[in-house]
Protein backbone atom coordinates (compact mmCIF):
# COMPACT_ATOMS: atom_id res chain seq x y z
CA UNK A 1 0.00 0.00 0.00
CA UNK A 2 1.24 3.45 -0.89
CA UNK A 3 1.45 6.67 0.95
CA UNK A 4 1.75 10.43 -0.31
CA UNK A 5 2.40 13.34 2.01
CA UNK A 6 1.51 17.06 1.61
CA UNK A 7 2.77 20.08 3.44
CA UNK A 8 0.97 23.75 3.56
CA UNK A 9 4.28 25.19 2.43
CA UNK A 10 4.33 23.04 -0.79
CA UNK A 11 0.90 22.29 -1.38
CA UNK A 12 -1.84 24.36 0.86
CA UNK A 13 -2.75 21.49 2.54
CA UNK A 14 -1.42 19.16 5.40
CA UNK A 15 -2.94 15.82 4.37
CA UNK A 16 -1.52 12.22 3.65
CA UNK A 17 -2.50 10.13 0.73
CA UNK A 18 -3.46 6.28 1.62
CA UNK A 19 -3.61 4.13 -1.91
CA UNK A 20 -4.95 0.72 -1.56
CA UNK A 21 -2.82 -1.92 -3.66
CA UNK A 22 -6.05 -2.85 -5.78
CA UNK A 23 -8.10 -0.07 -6.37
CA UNK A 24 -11.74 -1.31 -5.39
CA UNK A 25 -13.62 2.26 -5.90
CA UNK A 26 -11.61 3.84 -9.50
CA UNK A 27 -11.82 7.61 -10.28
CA UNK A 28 -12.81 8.17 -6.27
CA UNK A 29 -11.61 9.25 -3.33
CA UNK A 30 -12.34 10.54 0.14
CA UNK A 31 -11.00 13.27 2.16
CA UNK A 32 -11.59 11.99 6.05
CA UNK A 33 -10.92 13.95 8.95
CA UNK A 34 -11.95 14.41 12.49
CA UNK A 35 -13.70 16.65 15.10
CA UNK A 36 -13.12 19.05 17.72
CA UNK A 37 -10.55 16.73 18.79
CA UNK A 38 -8.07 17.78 16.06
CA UNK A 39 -6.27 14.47 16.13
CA UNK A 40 -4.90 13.82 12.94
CA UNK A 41 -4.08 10.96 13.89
CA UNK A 42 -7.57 9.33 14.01
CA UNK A 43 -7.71 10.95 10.60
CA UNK A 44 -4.57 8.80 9.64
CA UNK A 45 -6.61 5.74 11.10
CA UNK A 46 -9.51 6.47 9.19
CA UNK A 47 -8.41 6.57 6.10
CA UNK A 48 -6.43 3.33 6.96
CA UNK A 49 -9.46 1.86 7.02
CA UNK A 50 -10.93 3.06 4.11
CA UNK A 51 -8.01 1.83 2.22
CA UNK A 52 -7.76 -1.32 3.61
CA UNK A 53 -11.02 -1.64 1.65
CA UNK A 54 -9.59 -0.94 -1.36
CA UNK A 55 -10.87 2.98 -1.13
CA UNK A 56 -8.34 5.83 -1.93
CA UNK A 57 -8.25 8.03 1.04
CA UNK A 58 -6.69 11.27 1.89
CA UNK A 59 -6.20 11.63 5.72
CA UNK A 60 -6.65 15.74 6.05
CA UNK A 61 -5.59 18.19 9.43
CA UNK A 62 -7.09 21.30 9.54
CA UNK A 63 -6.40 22.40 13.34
CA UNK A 64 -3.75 21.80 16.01
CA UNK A 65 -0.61 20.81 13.79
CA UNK A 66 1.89 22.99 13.28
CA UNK A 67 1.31 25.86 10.49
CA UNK A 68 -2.86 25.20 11.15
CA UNK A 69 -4.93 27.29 13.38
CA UNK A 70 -4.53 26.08 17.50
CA UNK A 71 -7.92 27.32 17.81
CA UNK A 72 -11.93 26.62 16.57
CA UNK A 73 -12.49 30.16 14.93
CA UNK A 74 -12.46 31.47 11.40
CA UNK A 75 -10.86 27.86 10.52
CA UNK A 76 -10.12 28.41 6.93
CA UNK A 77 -11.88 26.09 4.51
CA UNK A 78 -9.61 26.91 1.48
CA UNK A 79 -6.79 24.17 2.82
CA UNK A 80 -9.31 21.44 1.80
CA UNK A 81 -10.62 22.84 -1.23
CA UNK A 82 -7.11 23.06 -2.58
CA UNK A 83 -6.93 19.08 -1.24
CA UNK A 84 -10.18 18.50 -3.46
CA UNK A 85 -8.78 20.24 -6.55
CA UNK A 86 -5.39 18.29 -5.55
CA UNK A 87 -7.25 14.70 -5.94
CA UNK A 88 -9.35 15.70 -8.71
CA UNK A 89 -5.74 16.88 -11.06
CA UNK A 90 -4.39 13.60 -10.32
CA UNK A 91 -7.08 11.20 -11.47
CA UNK A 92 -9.60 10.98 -8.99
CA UNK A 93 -12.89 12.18 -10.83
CA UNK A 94 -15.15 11.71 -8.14
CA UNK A 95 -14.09 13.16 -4.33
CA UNK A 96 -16.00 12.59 -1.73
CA UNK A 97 -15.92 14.14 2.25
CA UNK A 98 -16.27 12.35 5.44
CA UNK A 99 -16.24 14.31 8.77
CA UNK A 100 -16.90 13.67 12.12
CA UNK A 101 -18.72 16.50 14.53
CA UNK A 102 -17.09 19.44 14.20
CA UNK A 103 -15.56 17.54 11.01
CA UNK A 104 -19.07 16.85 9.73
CA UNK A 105 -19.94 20.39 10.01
CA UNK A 106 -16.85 21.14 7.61
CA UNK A 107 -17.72 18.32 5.72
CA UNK A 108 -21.54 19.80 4.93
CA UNK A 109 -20.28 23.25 4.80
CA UNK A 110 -17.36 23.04 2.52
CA UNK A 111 -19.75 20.63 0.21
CA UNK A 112 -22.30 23.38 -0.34
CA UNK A 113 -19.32 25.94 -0.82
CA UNK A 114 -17.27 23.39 -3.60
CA UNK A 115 -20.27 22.78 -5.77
CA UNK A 116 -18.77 20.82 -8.92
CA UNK A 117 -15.53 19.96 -6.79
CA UNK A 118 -16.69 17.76 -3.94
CA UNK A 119 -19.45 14.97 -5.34
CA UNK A 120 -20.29 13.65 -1.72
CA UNK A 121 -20.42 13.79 1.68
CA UNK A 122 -21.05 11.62 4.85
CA UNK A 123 -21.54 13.99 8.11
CA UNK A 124 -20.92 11.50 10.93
CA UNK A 125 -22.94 12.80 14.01
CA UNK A 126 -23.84 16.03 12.14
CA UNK A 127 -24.74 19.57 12.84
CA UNK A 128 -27.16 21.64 10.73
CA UNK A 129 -26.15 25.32 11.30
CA UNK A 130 -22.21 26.55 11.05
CA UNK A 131 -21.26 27.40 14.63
CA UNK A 132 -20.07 30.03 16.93
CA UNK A 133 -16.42 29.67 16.88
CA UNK A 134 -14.30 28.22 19.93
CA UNK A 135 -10.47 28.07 21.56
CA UNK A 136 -9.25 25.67 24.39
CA UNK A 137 -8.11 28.37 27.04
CA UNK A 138 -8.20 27.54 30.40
CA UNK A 139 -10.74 24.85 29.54
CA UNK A 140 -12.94 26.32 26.50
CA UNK A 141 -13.19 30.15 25.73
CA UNK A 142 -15.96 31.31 23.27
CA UNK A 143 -14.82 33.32 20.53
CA UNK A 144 -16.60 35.98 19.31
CA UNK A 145 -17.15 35.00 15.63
CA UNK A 146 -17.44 32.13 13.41
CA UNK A 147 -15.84 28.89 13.29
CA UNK A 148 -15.12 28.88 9.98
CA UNK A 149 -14.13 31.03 6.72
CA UNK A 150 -13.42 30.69 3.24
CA UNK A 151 -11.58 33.06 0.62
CA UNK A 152 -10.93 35.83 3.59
CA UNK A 153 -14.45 35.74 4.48
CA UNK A 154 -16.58 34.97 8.06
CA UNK A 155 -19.41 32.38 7.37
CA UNK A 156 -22.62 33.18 9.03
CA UNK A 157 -22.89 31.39 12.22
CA UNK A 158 -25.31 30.72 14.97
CA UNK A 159 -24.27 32.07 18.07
CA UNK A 160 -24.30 30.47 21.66
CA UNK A 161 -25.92 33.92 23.02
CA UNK A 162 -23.58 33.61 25.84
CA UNK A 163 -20.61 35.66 26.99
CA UNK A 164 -18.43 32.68 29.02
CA UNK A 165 -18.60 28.56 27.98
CA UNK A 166 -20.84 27.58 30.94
CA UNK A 167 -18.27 25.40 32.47
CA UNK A 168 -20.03 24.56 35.65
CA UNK A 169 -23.56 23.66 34.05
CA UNK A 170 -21.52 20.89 31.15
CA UNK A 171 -19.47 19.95 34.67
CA UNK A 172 -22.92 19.38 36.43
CA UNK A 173 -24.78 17.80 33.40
CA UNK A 174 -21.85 15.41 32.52
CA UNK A 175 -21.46 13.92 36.10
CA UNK A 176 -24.85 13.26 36.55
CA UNK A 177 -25.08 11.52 33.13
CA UNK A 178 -22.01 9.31 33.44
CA UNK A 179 -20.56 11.29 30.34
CA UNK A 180 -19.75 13.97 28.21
CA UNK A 181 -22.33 16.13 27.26
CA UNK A 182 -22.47 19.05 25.63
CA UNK A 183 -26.38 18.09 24.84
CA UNK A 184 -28.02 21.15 26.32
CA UNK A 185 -25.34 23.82 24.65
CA UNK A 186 -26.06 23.26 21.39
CA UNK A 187 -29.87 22.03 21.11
CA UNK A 188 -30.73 25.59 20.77
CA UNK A 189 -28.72 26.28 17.58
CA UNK A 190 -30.23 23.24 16.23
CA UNK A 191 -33.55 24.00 16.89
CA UNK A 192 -33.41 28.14 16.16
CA UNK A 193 -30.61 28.33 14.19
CA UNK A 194 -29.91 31.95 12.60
CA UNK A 195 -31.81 31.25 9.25
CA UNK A 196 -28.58 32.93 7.39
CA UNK A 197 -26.41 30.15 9.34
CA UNK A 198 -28.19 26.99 8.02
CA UNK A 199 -26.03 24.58 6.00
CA UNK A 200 -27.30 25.13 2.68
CA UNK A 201 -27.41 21.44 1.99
CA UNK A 202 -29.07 21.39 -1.08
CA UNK A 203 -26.14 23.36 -2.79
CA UNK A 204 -24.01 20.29 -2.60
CA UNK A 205 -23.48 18.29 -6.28
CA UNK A 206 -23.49 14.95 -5.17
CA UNK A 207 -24.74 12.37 -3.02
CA UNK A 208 -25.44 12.86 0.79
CA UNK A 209 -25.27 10.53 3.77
CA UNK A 210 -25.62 11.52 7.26
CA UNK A 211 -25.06 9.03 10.02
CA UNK A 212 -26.34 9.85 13.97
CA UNK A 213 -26.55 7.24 17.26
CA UNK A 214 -29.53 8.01 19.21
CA UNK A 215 -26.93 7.34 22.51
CA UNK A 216 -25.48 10.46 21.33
CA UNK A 217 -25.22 12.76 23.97
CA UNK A 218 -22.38 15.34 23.54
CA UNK A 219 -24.50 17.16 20.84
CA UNK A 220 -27.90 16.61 19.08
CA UNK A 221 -26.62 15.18 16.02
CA UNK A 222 -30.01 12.75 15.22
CA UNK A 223 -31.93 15.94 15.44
CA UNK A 224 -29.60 17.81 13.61
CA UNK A 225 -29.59 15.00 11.07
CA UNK A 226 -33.57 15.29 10.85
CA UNK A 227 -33.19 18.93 9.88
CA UNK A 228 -30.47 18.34 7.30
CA UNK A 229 -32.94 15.63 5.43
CA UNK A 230 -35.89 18.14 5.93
CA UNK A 231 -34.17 20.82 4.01
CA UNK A 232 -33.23 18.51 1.21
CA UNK A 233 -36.65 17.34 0.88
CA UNK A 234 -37.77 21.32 0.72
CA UNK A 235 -35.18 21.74 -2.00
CA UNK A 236 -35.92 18.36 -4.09
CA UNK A 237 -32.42 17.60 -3.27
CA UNK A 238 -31.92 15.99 -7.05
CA UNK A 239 -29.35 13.26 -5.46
CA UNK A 240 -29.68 10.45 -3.25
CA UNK A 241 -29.52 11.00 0.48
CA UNK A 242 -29.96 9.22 3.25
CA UNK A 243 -29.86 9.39 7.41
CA UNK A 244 -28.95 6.10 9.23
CA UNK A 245 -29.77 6.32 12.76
CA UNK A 246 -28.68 3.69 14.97
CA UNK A 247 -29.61 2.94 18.30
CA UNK A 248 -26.68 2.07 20.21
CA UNK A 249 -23.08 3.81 19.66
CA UNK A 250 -22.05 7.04 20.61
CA UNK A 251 -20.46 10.94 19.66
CA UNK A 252 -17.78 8.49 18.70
CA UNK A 253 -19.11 6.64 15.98
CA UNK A 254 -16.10 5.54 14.00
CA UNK A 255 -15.41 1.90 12.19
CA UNK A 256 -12.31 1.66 14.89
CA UNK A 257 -11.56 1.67 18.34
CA UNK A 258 -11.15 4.63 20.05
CA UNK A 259 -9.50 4.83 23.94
CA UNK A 260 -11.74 8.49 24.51
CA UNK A 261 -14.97 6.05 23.33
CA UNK A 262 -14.87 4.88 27.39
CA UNK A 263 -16.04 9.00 28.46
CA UNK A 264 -19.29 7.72 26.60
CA UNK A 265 -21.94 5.48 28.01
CA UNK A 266 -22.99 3.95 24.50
CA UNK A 267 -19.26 2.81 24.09
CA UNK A 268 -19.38 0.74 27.35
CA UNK A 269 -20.74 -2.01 29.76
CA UNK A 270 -23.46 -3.28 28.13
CA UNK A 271 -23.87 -1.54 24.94
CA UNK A 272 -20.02 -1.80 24.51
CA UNK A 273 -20.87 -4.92 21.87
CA UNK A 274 -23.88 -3.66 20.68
CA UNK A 275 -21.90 -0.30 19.46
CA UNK A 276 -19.15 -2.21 17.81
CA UNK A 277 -21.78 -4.00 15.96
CA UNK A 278 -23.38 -0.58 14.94
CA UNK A 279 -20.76 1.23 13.79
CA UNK A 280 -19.15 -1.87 11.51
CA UNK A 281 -22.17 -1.65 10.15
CA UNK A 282 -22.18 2.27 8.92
CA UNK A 283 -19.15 1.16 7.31
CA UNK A 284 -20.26 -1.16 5.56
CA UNK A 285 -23.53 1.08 4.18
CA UNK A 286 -20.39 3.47 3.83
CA UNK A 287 -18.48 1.70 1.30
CA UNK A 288 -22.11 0.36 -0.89
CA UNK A 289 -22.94 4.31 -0.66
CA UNK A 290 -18.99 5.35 -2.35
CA UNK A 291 -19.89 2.53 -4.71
CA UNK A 292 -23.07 4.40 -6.02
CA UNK A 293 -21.50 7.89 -6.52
């Protein structure tokens, strides 16, 4: 199996290039990266698996590495579309997005903004509204602005409507849930987003596929999913889409193994199984939906 690395400096973009030794999906590839995290190394895992499925993958940073932004505000967007036009000049004719979270919101976002360039997505616990931007500063600052921009420019965002990250509350809520939650945060920009902030979905030239667990407590991605296939029904979204909801997994829902998955009570005890199961199965309906691009 082959490998391909690009730097900022050299190419706009800090990404490596997984080939699979027989090509199982030809012309495509997908662009994976992760969440708030900003690991790129479960990117780099990712798209391990997606190549050890024969699927060309480009593992992508776009925070916390060195030359990136440290920070969740006015995260520039351009980085991956110079990663899409990257794949598309050397033979892939069909690129496809998957994000996680805060990934998945890229992921939607950049999709209605690359219309031509990217020809799918799959938003893995998903958000419907671009977010107020945020740094870890002595726990989690809220910044006053967007999370993301593209070409120079601030993209519309919902805001929290609150001056200070309500430590104590999340603090409060997470110990009495056994987990991380974040639930109560962000249910308002999902269910009053500002109208100017809503993911304009239907913009995006290519297939859709949103994946949610209904254990998923750090944000209301099944929710946000529902409003994501609403709007694409309003628009008569002209390509196939699709939200799989599962009922066991977690924020976390990745085809690997994760050690954070444990801060989650859908990746443990008794739904530890039932999760794995779950989640081998998105990939799975992953790889049939790459196949019908």
């Amino acid at each position: 199996m082959k490998k391909q690395y690009f730097n900022p400096d050299r190419d706009g973009f800090h990404g490596e290039l997984f080939c699979p030794i027989q090509d199982a999906y030809p012309g495509k590839a997908l662009i994976c990266f992760s969440g708030s995290d900003g690991k790129f190394e479960w990117s780099r895992m990712l798209a391990q698996v997606f190549q050890s499925h024969g699927l060309t993958a480009l593992a992508l940073a776009y925070v916390m590495e060195e030359g990136l932004p440290a920070q969740f505000y006015h995260v520039p967007i351009d980085p991956l579309e110079k990663a899409v036009k990257r794949l598309h000049e050397i033979g892939h004719e069909k690129v496809g997005l998957w994000g996680i979270s805060k990934g998945a919101e890229l992921a939607l976002t950049a999709g209605s903004l690359l219309p031509g360039l990217v020809n799918a997505v799959v938003a893995v616990a998903p958000m419907n509204t671009v977010c107020q931007g945020f740094a870890r500063e002595k726990g989690i600052t809220i910044m006053p602005g967007s999370s993301w921009s593209f070409h120079g420019e601030e993209i519309c965002y919902t805001s929290f409507g609150l001056k200070q990250f309500p430590l104590g509350h999340v603090l409060q809520k997470s110990f009495t849930a056994r987990e991380l939650t974040m639930y109560d945060l962000y249910i308002p920009l999902v269910k009053n987003p500002n109208p100017d902030a809503v993911i304009q979905v239907e913009k995006i030239t290519g297939p859709v596929l949103l994946i949610s667990s209904k254990m998923d407590t750090m944000w209301p991605s099944e929710p946000a999913a529902e409003q994501i296939i609403k709007r694409l029904r309003q628009y008569d979204f002209p390509y196939f889409y699709q939200h799989l909801s599962y009922d066991y997994g977690s924020h976390l829902f990745v085809p690997m193994e994760l050690q954070l998955a444990k801060f989650f009570k859908g990746d443990r005890g008794q739904y530890k199984e039932l999760s794995r199961k779950a989640r081998m199965d998105s990939l799975i309906k992953t790889l049939k939906f790459v196949s019908r691009w």
